[in-house]
PDB file of N, CA and C in Angstrom:
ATOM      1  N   UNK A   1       0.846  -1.169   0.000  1.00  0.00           N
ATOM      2  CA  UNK A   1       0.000   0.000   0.000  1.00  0.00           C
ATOM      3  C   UNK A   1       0.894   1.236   0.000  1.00  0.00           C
ATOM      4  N   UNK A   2       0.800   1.953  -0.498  1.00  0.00           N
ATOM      5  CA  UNK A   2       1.251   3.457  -0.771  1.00  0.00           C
ATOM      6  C   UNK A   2       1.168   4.260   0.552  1.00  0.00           C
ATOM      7  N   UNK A   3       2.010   5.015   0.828  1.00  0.00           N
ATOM      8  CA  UNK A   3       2.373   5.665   2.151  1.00  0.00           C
ATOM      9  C   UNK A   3       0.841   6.812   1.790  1.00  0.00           C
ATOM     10  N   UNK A   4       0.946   7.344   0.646  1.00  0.00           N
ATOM     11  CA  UNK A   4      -0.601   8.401   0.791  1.00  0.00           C
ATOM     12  C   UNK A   4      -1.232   7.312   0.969  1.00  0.00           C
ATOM     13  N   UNK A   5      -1.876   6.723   0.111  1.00  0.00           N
ATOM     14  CA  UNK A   5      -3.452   5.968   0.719  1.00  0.00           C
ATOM     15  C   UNK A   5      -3.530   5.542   1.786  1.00  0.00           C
ATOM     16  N   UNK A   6      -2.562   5.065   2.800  1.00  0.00           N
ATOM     17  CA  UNK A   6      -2.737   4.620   4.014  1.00  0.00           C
ATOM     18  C   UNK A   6      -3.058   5.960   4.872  1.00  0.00           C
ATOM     19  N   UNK A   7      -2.625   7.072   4.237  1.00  0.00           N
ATOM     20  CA  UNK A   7      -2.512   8.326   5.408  1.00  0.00           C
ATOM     21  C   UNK A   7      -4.377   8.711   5.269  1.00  0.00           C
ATOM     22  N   UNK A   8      -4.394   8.747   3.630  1.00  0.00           N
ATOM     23  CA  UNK A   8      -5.879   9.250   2.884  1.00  0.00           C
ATOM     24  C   UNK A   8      -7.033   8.240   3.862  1.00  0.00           C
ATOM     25  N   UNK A   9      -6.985   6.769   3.626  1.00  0.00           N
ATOM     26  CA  UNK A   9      -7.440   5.913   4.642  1.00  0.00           C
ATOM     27  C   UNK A   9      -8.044   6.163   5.958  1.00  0.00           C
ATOM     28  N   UNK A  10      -7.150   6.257   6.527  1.00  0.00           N
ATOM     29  CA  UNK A  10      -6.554   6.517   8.042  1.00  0.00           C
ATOM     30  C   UNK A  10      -7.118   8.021   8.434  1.00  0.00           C
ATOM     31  N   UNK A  11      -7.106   8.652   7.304  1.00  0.00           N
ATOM     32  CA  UNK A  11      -7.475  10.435   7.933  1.00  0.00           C
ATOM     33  C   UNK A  11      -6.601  10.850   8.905  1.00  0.00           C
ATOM     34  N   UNK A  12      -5.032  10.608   8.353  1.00  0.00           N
ATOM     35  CA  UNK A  12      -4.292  11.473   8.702  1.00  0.00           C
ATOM     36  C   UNK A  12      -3.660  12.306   8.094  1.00  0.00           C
ATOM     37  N   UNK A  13      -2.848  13.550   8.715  1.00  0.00           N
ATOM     38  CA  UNK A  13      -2.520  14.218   7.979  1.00  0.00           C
ATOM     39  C   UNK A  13      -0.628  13.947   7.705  1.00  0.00           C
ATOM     40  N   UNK A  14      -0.136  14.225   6.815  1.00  0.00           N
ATOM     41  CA  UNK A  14       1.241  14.223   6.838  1.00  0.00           C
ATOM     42  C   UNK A  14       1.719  14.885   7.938  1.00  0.00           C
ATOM     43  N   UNK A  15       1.664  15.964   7.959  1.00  0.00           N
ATOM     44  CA  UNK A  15       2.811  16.652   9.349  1.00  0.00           C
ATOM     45  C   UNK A  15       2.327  15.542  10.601  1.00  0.00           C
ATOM     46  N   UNK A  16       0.877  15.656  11.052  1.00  0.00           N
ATOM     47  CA  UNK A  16       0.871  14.267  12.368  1.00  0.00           C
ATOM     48  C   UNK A  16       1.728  13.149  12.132  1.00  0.00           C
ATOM     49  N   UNK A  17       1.692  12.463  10.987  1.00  0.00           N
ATOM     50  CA  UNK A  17       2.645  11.243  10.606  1.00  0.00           C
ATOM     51  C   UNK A  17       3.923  11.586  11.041  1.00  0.00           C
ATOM     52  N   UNK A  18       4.154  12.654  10.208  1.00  0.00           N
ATOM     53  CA  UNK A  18       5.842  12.659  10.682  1.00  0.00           C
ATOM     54  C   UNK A  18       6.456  13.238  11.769  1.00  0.00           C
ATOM     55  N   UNK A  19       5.436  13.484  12.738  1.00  0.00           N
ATOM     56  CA  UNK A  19       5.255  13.902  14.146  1.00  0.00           C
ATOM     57  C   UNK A  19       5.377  12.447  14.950  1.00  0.00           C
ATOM     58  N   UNK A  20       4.780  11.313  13.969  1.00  0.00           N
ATOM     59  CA  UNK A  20       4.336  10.382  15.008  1.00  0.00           C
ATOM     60  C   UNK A  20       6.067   9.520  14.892  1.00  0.00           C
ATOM     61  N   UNK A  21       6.598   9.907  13.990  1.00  0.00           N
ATOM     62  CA  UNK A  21       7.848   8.837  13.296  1.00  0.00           C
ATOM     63  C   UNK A  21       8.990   9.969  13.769  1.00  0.00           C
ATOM     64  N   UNK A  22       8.665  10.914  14.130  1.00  0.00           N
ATOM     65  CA  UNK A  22      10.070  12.226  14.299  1.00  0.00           C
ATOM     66  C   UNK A  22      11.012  12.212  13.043  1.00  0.00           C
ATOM     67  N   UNK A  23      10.124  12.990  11.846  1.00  0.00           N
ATOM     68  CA  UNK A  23      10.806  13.360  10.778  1.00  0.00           C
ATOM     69  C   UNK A  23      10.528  14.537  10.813  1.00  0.00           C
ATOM     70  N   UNK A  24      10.385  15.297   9.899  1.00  0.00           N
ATOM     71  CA  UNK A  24      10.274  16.920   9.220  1.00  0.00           C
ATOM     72  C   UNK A  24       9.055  16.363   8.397  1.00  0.00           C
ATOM     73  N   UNK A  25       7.930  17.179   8.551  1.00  0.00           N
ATOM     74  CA  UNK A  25       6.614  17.251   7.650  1.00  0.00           C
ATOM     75  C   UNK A  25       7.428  17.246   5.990  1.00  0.00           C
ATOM     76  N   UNK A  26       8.457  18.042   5.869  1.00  0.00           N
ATOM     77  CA  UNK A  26       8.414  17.660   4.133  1.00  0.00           C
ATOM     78  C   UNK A  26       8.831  16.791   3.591  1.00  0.00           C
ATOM     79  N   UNK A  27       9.611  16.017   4.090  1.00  0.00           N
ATOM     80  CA  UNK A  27      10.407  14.167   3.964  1.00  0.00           C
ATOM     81  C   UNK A  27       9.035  13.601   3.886  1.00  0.00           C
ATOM     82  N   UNK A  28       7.922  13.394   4.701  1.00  0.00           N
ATOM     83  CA  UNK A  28       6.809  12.963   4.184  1.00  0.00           C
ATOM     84  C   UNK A  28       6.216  13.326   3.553  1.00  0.00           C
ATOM     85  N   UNK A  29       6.051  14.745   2.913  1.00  0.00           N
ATOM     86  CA  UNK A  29       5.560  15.388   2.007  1.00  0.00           C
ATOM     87  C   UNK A  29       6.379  15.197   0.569  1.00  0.00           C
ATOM     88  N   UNK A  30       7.493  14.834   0.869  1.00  0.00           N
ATOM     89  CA  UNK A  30       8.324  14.487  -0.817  1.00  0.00           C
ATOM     90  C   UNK A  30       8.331  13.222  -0.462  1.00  0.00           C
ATOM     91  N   UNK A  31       8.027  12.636  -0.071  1.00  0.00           N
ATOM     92  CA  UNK A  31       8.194  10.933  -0.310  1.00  0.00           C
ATOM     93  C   UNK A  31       6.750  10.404  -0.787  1.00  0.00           C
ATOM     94  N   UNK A  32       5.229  11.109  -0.763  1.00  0.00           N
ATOM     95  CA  UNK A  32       4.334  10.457  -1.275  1.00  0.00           C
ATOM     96  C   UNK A  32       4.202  11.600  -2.631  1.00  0.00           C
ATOM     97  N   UNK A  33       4.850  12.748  -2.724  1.00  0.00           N
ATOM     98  CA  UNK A  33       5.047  13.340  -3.567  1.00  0.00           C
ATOM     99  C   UNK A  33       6.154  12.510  -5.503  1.00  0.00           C
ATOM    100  N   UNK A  34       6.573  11.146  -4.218  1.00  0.00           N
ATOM    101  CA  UNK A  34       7.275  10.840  -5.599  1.00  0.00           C
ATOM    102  C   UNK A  34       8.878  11.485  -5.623  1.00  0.00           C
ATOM    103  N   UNK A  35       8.872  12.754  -4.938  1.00  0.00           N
ATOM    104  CA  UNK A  35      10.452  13.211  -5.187  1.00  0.00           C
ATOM    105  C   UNK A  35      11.536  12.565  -4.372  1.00  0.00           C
ATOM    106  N   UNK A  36      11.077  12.082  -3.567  1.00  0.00           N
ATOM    107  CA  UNK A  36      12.306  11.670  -2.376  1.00  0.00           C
ATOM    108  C   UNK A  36      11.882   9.763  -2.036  1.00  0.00           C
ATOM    109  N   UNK A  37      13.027   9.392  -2.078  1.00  0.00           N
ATOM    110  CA  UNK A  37      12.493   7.742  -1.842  1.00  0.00           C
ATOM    111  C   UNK A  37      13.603   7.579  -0.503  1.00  0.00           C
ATOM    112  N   UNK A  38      12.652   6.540   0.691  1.00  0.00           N
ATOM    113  CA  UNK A  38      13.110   6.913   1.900  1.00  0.00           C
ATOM    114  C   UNK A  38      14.368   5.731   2.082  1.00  0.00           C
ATOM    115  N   UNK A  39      15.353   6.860   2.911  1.00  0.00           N
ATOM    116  CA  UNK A  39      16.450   5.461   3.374  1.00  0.00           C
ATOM    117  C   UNK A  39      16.083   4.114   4.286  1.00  0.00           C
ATOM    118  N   UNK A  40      16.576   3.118   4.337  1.00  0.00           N
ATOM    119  CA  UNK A  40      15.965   1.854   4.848  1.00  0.00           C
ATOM    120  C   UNK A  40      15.695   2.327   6.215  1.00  0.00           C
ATOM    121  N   UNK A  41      16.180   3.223   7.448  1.00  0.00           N
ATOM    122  CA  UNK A  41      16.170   3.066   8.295  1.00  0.00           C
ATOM    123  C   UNK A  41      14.449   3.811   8.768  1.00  0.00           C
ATOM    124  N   UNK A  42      14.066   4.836   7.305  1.00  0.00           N
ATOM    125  CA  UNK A  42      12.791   5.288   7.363  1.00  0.00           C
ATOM    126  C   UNK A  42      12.205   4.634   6.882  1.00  0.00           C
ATOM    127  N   UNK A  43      12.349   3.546   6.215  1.00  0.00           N
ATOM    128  CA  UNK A  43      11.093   2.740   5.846  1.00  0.00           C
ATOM    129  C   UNK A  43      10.408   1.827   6.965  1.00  0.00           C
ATOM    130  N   UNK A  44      11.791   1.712   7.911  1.00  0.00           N
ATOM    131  CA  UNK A  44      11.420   0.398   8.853  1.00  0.00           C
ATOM    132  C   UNK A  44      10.558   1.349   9.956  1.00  0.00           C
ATOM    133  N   UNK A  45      10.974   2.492  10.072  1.00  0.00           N
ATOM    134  CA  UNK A  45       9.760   3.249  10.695  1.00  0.00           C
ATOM    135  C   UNK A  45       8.498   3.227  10.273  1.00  0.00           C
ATOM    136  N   UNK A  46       8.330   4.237   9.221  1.00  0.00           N
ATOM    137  CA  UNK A  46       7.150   3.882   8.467  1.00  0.00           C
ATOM    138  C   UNK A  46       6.053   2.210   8.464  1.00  0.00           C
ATOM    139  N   UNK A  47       7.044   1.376   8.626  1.00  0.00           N
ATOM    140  CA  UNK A  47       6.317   0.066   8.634  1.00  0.00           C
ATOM    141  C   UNK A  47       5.791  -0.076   9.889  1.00  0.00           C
ATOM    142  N   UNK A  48       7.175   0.398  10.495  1.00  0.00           N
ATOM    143  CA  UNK A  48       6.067   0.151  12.433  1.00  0.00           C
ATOM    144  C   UNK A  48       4.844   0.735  12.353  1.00  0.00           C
ATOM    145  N   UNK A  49       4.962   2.055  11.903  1.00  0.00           N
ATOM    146  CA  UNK A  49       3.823   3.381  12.425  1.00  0.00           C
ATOM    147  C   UNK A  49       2.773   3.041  11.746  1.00  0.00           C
ATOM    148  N   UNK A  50       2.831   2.270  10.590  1.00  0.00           N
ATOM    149  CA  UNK A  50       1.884   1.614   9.520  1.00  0.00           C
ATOM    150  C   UNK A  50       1.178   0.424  10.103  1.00  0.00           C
ATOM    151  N   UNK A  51       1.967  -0.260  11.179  1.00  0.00           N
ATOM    152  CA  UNK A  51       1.620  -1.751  11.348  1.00  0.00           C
ATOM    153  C   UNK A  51       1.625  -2.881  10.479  1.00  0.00           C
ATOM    154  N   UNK A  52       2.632  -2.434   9.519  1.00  0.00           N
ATOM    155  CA  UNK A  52       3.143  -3.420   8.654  1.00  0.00           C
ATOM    156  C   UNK A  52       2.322  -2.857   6.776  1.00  0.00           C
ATOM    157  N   UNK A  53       1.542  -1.631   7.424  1.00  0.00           N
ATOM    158  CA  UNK A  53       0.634  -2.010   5.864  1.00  0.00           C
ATOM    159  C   UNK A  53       1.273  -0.964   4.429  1.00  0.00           C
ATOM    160  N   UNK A  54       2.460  -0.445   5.318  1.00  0.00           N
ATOM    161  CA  UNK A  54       3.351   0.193   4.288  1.00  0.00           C
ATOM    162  C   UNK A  54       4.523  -0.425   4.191  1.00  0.00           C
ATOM    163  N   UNK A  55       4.821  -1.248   3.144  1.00  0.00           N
ATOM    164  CA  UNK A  55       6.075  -1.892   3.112  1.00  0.00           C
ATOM    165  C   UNK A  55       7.120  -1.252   2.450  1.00  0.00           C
ATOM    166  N   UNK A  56       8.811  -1.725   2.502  1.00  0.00           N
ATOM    167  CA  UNK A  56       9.953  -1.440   1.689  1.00  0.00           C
ATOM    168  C   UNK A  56       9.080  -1.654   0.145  1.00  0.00           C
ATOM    169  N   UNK A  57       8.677  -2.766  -0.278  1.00  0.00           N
ATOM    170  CA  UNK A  57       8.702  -3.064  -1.108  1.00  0.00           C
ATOM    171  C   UNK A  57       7.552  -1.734  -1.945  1.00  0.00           C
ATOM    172  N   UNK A  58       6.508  -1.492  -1.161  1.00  0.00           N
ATOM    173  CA  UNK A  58       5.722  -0.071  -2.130  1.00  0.00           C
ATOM    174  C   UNK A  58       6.557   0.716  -2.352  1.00  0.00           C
ATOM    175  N   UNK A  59       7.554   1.239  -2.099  1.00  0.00           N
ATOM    176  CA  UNK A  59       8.900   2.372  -1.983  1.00  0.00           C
ATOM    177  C   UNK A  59       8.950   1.955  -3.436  1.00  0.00           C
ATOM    178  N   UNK A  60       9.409   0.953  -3.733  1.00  0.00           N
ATOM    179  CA  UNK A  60      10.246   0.318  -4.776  1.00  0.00           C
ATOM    180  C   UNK A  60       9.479   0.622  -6.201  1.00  0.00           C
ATOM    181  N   UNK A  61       7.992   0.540  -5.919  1.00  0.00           N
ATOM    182  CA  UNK A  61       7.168   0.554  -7.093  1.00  0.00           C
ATOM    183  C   UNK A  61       7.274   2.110  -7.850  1.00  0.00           C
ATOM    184  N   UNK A  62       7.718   3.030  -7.016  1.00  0.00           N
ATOM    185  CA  UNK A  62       7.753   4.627  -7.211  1.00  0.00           C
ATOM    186  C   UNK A  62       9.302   4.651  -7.994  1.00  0.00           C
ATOM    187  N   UNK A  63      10.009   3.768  -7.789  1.00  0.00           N
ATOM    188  CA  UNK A  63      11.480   4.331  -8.430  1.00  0.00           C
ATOM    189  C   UNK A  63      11.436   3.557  -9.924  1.00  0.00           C
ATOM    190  N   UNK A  64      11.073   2.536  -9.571  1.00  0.00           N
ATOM    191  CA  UNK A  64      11.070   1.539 -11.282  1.00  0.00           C
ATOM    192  C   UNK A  64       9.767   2.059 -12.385  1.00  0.00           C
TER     193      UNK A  64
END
C-alpha cells in the first residue's frame, strides 16, 4: 500500500505522521510526492507506524 493511501485511509494528515515517526513534515511530504524515496532506516519506521501495511517493497514501485 502506498504511504498516501494509508494516510488518505486513516485520515491522517502528513505533518501528524511525521510527528508520530520524528521526521520533518516535508520528507513525508516528498516521499508520497514521488520526489524523495526513503532510506531503509525510514522505511522500517514507516512500517512500524503503519503496522506493517506500508512496506519497503511499495517504496520500490515509485522508483522503477
Amino acid at each position: 500500500m502506498k504511504l498516501e493511501t494509508y494516510l488518505s485511509e486513516k485520515k491522517i494528515k502528513p505533518a501528524a505522521f511525521a510527528a508520530s515517526i520524528n521526521v520533518a513534515p516535508s520528507t513525508i511530504t516528498r516521499i508520497i510526492r514521488g520526489e524523495r524515496t526513503p532510506r531503509i532506516d525510514l522505511i522500517a519506521k514507516i512500517k512500524v507506524a503503519t503496522r506493517g501495511k506500508v512496506k519497503a517493497e511499495d517504496f520500490m514501485e515509485q522508483v522503477a
